[in-house]
Protein backbone atom coordinates (compact mmCIF):
# COMPACT_ATOMS: atom_id res chain seq x y z
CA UNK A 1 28.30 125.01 73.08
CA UNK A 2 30.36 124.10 70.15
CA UNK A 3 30.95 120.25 69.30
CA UNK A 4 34.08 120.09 67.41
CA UNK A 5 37.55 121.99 67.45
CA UNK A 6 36.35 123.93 64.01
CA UNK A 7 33.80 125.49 65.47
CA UNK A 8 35.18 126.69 68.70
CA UNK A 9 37.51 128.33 66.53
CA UNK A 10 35.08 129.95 63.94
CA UNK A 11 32.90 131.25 66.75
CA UNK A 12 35.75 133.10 67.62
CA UNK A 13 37.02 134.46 64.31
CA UNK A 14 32.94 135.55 64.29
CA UNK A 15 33.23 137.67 67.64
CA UNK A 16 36.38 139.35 66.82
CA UNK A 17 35.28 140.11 62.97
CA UNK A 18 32.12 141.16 64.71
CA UNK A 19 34.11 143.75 67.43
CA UNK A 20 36.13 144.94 64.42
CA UNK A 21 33.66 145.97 62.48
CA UNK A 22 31.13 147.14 65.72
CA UNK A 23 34.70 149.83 66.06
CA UNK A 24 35.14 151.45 62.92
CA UNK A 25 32.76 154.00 62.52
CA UNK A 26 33.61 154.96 66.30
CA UNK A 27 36.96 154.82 65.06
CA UNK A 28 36.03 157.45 62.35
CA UNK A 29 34.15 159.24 65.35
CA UNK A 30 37.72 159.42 66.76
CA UNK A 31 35.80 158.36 69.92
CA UNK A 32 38.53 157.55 73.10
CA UNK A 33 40.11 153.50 72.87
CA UNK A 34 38.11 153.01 69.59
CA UNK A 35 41.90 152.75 67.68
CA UNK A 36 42.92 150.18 70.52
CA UNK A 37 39.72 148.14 70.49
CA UNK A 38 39.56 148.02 66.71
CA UNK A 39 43.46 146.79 66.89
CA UNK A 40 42.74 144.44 69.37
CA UNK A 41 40.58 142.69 67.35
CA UNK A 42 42.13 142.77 64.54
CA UNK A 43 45.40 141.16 66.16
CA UNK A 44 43.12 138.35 68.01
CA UNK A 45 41.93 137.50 64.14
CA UNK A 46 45.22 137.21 62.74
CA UNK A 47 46.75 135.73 65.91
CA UNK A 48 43.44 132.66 65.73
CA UNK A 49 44.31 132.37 61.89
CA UNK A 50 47.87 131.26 62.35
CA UNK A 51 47.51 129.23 65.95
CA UNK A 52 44.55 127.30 64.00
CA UNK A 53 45.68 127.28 60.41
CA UNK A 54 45.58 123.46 60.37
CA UNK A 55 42.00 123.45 60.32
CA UNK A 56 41.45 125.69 56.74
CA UNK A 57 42.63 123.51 54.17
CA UNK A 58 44.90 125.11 51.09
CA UNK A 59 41.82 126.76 49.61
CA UNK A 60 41.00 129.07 52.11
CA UNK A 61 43.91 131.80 51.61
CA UNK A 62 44.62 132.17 55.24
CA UNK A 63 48.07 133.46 55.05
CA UNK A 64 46.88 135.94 52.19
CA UNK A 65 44.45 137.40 55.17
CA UNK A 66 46.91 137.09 57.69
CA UNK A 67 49.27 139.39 55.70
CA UNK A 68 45.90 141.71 55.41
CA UNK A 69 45.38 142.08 59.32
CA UNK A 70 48.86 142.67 59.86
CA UNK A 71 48.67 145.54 57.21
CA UNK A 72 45.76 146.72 59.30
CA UNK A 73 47.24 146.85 62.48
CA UNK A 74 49.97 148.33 61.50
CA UNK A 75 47.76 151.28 59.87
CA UNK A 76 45.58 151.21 63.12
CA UNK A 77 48.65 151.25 65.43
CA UNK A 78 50.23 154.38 63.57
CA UNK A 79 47.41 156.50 64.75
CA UNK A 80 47.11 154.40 68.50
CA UNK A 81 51.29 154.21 69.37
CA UNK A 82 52.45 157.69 69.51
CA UNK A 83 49.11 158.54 72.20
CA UNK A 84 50.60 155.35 74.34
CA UNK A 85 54.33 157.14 74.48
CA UNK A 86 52.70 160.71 74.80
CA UNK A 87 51.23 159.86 77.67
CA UNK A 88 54.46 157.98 79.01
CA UNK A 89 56.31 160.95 78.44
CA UNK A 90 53.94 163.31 80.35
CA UNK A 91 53.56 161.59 82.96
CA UNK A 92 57.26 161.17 83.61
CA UNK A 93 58.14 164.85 82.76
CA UNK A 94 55.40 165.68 85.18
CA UNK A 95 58.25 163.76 87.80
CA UNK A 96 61.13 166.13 87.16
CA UNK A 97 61.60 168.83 89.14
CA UNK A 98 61.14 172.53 87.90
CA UNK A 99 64.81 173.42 88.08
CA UNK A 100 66.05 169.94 86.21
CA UNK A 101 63.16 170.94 83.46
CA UNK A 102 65.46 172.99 80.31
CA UNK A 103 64.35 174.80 77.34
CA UNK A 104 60.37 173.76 76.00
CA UNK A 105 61.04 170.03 76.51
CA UNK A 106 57.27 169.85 77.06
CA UNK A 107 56.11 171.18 73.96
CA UNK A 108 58.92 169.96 71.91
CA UNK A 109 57.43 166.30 72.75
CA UNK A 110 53.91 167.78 72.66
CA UNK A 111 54.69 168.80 68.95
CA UNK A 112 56.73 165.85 67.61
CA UNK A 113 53.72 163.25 69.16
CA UNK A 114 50.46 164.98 68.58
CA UNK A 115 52.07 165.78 64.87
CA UNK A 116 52.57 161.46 64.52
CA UNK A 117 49.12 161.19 65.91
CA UNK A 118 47.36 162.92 63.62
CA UNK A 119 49.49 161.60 60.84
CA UNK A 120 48.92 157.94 61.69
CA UNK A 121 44.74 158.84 62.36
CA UNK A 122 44.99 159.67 58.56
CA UNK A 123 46.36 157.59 57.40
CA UNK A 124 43.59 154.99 59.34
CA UNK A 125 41.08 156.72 57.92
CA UNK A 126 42.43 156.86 54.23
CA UNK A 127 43.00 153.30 54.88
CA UNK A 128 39.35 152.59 56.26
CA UNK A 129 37.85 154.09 53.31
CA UNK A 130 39.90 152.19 50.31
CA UNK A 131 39.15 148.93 48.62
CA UNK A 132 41.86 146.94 50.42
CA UNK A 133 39.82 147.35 53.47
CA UNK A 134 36.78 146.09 52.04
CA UNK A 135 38.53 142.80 50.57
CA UNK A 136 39.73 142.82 53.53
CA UNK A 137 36.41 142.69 55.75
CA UNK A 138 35.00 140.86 52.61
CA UNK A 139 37.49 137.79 52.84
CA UNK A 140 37.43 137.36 56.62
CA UNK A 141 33.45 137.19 56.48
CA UNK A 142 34.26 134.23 53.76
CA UNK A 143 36.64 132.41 56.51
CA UNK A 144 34.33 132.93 59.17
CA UNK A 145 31.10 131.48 57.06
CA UNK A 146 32.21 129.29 53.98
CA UNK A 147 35.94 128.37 54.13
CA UNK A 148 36.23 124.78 53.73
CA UNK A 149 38.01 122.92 57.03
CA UNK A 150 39.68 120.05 57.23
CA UNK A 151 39.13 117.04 59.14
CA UNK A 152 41.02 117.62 61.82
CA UNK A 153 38.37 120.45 62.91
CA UNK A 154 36.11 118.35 63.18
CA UNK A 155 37.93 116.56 66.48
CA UNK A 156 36.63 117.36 69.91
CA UNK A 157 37.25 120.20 71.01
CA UNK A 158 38.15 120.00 74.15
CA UNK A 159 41.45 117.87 73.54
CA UNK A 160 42.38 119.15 70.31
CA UNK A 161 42.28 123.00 71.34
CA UNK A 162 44.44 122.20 74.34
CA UNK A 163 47.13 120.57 71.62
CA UNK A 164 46.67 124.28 70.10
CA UNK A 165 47.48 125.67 73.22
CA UNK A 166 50.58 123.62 74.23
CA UNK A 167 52.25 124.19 71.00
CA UNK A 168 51.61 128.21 71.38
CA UNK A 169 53.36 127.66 75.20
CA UNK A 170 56.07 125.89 73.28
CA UNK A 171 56.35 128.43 70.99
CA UNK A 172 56.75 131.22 74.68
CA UNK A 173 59.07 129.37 75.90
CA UNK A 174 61.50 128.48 73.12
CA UNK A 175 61.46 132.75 72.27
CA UNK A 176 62.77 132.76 75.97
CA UNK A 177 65.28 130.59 75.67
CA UNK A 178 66.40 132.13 73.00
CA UNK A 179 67.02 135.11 75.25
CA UNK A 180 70.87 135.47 77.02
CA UNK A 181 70.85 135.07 80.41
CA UNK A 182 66.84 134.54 80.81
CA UNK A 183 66.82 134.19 84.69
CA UNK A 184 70.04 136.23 84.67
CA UNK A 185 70.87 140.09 85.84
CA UNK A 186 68.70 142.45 83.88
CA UNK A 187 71.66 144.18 82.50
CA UNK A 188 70.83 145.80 78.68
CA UNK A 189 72.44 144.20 75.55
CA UNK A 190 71.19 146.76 73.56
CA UNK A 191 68.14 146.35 70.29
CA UNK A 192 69.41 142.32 70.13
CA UNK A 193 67.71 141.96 73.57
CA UNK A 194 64.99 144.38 73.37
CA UNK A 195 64.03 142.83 70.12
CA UNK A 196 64.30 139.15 71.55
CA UNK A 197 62.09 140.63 74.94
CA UNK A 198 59.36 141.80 71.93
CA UNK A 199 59.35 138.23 70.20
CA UNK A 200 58.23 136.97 73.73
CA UNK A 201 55.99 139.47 73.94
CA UNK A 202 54.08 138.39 70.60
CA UNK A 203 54.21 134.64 71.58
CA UNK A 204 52.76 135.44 74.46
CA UNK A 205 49.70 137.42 73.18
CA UNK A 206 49.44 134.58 70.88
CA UNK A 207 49.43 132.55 73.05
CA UNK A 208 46.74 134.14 75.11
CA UNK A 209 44.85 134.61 72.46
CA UNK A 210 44.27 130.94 71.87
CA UNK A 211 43.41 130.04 75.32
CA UNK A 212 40.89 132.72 75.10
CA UNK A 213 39.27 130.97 72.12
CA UNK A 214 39.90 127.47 73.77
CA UNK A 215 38.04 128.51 77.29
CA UNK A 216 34.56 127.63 76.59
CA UNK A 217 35.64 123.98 75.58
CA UNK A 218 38.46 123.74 77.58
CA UNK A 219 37.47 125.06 81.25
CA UNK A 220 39.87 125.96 83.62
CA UNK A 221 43.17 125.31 82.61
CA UNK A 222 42.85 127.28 79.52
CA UNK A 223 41.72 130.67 81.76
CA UNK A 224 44.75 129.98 83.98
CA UNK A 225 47.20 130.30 81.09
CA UNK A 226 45.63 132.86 79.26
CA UNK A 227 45.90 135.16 82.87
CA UNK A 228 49.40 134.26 82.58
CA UNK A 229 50.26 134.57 79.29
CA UNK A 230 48.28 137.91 79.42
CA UNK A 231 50.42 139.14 82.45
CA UNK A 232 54.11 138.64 80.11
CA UNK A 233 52.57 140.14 77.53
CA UNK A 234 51.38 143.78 79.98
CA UNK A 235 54.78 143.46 81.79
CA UNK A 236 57.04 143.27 78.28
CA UNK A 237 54.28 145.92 76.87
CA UNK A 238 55.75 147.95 79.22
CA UNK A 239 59.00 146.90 78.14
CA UNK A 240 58.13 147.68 74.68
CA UNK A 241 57.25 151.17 75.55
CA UNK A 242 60.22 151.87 77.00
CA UNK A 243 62.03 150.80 73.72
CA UNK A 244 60.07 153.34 71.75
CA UNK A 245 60.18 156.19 74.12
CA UNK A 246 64.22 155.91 74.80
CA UNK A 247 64.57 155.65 70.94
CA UNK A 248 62.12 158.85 70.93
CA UNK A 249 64.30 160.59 73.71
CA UNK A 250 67.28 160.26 72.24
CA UNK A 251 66.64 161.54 68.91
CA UNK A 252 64.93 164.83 70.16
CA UNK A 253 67.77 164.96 72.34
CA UNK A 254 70.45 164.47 69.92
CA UNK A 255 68.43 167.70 68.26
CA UNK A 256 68.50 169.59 71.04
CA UNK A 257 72.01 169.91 71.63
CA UNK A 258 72.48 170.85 68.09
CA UNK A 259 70.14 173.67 68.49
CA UNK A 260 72.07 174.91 71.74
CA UNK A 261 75.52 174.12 70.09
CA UNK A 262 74.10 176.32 67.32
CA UNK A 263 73.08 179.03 69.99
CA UNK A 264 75.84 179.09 71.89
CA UNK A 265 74.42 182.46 73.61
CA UNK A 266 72.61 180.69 76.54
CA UNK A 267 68.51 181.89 75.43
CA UNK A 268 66.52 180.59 77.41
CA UNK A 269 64.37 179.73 74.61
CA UNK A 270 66.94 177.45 73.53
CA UNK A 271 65.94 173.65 74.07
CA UNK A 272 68.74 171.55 76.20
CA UNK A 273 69.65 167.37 76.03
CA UNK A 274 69.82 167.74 79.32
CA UNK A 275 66.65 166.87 80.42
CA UNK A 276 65.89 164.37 77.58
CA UNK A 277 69.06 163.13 79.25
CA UNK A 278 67.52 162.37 82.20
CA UNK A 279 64.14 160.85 80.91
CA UNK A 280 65.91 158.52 79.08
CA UNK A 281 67.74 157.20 81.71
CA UNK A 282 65.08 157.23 83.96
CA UNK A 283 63.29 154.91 80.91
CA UNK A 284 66.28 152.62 81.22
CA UNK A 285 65.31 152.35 84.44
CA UNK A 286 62.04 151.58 84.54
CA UNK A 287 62.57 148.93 81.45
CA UNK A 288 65.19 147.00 83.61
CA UNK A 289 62.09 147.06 86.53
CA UNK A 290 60.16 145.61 83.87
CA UNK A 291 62.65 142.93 82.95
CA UNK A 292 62.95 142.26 86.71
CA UNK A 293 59.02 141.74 86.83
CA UNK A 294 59.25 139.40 83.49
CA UNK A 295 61.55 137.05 85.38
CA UNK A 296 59.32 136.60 88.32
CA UNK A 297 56.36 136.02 86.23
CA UNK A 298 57.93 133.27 83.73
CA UNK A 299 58.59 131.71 87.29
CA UNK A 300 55.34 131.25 87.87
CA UNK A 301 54.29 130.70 84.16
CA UNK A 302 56.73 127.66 84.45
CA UNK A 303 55.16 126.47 87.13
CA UNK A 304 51.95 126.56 85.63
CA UNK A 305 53.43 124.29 83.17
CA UNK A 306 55.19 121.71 85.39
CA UNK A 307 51.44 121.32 86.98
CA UNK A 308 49.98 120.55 83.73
């Protein structure tokens, strides 16, 4: 069990450098969720770095590494996003009914996704075998082992990583009340909103992320926020999702009607906006459902606040 607050949080830089590096060569496998695992961890590291920065003093060149994981999960999520929105996209297509299905809409998003997928897997792998990836693994193993901390890791744990964890809830709930009309209707402002709905999101994986790290020191309480700071973060994931596929949606729609406007003879070959038409709005519709599920749980995440 660790004793002080800098080792509770170096154990858990160790297990996530540890799960990143157990997933790359199944990520060069290309075996199923490796992508997703290997991001995972590599969003938990950078996430831990920031929430407990005050416990590296200057000389450790956290924010150097931060920028590092962010370049890699940006690289990882490249190859991992457009398999997500595929997916989404079948599955709702799947909904439609034959006669309200025009033109090869099916292999017109078949195309446009598995060609981003293999694009972004790529560029992963380029990325996996170059020398900023090395530095990279290189200078966390350095943080993990022999980056000098400052005194305030050596506190007790248990109090100081709950003061970690009450300034990432601050951070949740001030991102929400940046929001217009937070307990309001769920009607769409447009990318403003969406983008405000995605800064929760990230606050709140951050947020989960350190009570994670703080639940071995600090019991119970820490594993009741991280369950529902985890359950904003799946519910504006889906959110998210719905961002990216509309955006998707409407640009292969926008293309499709200038192929039939080109047409103009009625093939049947010819793809129509029609039916992008109606995924997207059925996407609209299923992101307001998930901004009507984000109210009800930052009801109860409140609550788990007001009973401390």
């Amino acid at each position: 069990m660790p004793t002080t607050a800098g080792e509770v949080l170096t154990h858990y830089l160790a297990q996530q450098l540890a799960g990143l590096r157990e997933q790359e060569p199944l990520v060069r496998q290309n075996l199923p969720d490796s992508v997703h695992q290997m991001r995972m961890s590599a969003r938990r590291l950078r996430s831990l770095l920031a929430t407990g920065k005050k416990f590296f003093d200057d000389g450790a060149a956290v924010p150097e590494v931060r920028e590092e994981l962010k370049w890699l999960s940006g690289v990882l999520g490249a190859a991992r996003d457009p398999e997500v929105i595929h997916q989404r996209l079948r599955d709702l297509l799947a909904l439609e009914p034959d006669a309200l299905v025009f033109g090869p809409v099916a292999r017109q998003i078949d195309e446009e996704l598995e060609s981003a997928s293999a694009a972004g897997r790529a560029a992963a792998l380029e990325a996996l075998n170059g020398d900023r990836y090395a530095r990279l693994i290189a200078s966390l193993q350095e943080l993990v082992t022999l980056a000098p901390l400052t005194d305030k890791a050596g506190r007790k744990p248990h109090k100081a990583m709950l003061k970690l964890i009450a300034k990432d809830a601050e951070r949740v709930r001030c991102r929400v009340h940046e929001l217009p009309d937070v307990m309001g209707s769920p009607a769409h402002d447009g990318p403003t909103r969406d983008a405000g709905l995605h800064e929760v999101r990230k606050a709140a994986k951050r947020l989960r992320y350190a009570a994670e790290a703080a639940s071995p020191v600090a019991g119970k309480k820490a594993a009741k926020t991280a369950k529902r700071a985890h359950e904003l973060q799946q519910i504006l994931g889906l959110h998210q999702d719905s961002v990216v596929a509309r955006t998707l949606l409407a640009d292969l729609g926008s293309r499709a009607h200038r192929n039939d406007a080109g047409t103009g003879d009625g093939r049947p070959g010819a793809a129509s906006s029609f039916t992008y038409g109606r995924l997207h709005a059925k996407e609209e519709a299923l992101a307001a459902k998930a901004e009507a599920s984000f109210r009800k749980a930052w009801k109860k995440f409140s609550r788990l606040r007001a009973g401390g």
